[in-house]
C-alpha atoms as a PDB file:
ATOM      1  CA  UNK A   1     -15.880  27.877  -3.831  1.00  0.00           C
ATOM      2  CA  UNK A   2     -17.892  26.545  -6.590  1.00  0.00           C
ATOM      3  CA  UNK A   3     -17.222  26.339 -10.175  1.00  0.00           C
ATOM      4  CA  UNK A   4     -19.106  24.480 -13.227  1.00  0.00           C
ATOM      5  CA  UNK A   5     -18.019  20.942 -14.069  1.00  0.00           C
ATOM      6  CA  UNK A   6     -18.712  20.146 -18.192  1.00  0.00           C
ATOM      7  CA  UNK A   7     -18.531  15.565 -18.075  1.00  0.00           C
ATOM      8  CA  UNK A   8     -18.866  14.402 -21.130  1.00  0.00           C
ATOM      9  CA  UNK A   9     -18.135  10.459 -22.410  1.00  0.00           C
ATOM     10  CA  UNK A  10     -15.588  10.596 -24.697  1.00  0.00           C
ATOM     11  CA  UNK A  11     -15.990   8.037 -28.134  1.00  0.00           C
ATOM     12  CA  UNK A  12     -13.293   5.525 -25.944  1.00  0.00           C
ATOM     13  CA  UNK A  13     -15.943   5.660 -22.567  1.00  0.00           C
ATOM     14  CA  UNK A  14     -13.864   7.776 -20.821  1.00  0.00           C
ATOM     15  CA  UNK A  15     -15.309  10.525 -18.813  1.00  0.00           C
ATOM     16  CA  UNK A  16     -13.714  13.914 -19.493  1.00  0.00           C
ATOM     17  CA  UNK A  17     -14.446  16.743 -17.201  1.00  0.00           C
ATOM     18  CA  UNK A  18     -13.616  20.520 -17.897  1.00  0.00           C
ATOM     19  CA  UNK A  19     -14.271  23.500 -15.649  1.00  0.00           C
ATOM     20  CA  UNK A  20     -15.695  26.480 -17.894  1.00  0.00           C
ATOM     21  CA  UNK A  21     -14.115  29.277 -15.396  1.00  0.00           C
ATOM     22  CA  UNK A  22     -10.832  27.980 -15.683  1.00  0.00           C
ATOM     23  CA  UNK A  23      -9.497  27.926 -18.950  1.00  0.00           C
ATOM     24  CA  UNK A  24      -7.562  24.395 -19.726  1.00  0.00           C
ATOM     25  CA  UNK A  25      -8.707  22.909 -16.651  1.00  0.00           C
ATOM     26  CA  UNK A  26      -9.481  19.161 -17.990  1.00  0.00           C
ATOM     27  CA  UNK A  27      -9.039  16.208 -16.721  1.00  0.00           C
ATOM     28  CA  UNK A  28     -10.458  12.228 -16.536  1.00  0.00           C
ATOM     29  CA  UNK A  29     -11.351   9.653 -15.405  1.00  0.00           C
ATOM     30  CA  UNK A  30     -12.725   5.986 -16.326  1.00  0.00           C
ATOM     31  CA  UNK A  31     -16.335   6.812 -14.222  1.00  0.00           C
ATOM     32  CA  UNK A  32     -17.833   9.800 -13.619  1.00  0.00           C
ATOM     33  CA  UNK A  33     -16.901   9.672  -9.893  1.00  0.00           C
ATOM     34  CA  UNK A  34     -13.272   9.539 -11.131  1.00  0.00           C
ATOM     35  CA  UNK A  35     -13.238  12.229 -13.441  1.00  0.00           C
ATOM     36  CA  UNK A  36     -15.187  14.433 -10.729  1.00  0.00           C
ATOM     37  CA  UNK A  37     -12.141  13.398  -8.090  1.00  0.00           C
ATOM     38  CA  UNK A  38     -10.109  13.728 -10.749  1.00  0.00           C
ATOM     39  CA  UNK A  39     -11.241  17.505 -12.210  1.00  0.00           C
ATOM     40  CA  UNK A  40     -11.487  18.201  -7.996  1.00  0.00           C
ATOM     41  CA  UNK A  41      -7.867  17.914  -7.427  1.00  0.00           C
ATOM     42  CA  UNK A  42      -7.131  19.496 -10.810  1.00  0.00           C
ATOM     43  CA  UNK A  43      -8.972  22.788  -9.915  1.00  0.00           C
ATOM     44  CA  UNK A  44      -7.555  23.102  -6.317  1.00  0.00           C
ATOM     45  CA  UNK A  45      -4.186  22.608  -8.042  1.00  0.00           C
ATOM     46  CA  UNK A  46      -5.193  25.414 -10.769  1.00  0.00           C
ATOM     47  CA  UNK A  47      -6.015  28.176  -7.717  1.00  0.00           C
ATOM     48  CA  UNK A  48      -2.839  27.213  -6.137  1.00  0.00           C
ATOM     49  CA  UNK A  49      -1.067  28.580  -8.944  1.00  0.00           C
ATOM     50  CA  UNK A  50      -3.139  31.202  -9.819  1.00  0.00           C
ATOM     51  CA  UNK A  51      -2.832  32.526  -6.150  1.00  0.00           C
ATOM     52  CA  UNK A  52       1.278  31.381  -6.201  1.00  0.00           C
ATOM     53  CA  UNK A  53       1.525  33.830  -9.514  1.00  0.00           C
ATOM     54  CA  UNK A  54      -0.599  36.469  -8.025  1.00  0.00           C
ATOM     55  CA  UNK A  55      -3.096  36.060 -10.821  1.00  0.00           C
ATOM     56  CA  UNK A  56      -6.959  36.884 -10.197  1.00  0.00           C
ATOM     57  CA  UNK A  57      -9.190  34.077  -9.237  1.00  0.00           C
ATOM     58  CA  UNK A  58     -12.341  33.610 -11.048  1.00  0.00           C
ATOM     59  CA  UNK A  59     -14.745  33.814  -8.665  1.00  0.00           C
ATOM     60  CA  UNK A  60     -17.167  31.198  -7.941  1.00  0.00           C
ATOM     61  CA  UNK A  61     -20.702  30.874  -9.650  1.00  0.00           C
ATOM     62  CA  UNK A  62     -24.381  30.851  -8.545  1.00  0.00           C
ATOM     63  CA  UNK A  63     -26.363  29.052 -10.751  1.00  0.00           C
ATOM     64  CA  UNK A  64     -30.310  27.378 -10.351  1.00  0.00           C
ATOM     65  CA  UNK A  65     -31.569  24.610 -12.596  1.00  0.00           C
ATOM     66  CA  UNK A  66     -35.055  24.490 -13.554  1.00  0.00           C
ATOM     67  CA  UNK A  67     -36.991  22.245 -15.572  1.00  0.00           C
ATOM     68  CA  UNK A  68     -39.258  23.040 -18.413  1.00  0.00           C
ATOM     69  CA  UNK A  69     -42.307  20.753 -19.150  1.00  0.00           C
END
């Protein structure tokens, strides 16, 4: 599954990553690498709940970037 991942560098350099889908899914990291490994573990944590507590699972997106000139 795929879901969005939001990085932004916090005003302390640290790289905060939040999945859209999955409401209070955040996590960190000091590098962007981290805080993707970091928010990677986080989410397959977050559907093991979800799925443990019979909630529904968001499902994953399909998304295209394009570039305007």
């Amino acid at each position: 599954m795929k879901y969005r991942v939001m990085i932004e560098q916090d005003e302390d350099g640290i790289f905060v990553a939040e999945v859209p889908a999955l409401p209070g899914c955040i996590s960190q990291g000091n590098t962007r690498k981290e805080a993707l490994n970091n928010i990677q573990e986080a989410v397959s944590v977050y559907l093991e709940s979800l799925k443990a507590h019979d909630d529904p699972v968001p499902p994953p997106i399909y998304e295209e970037i394009i570039e305007v000139v």
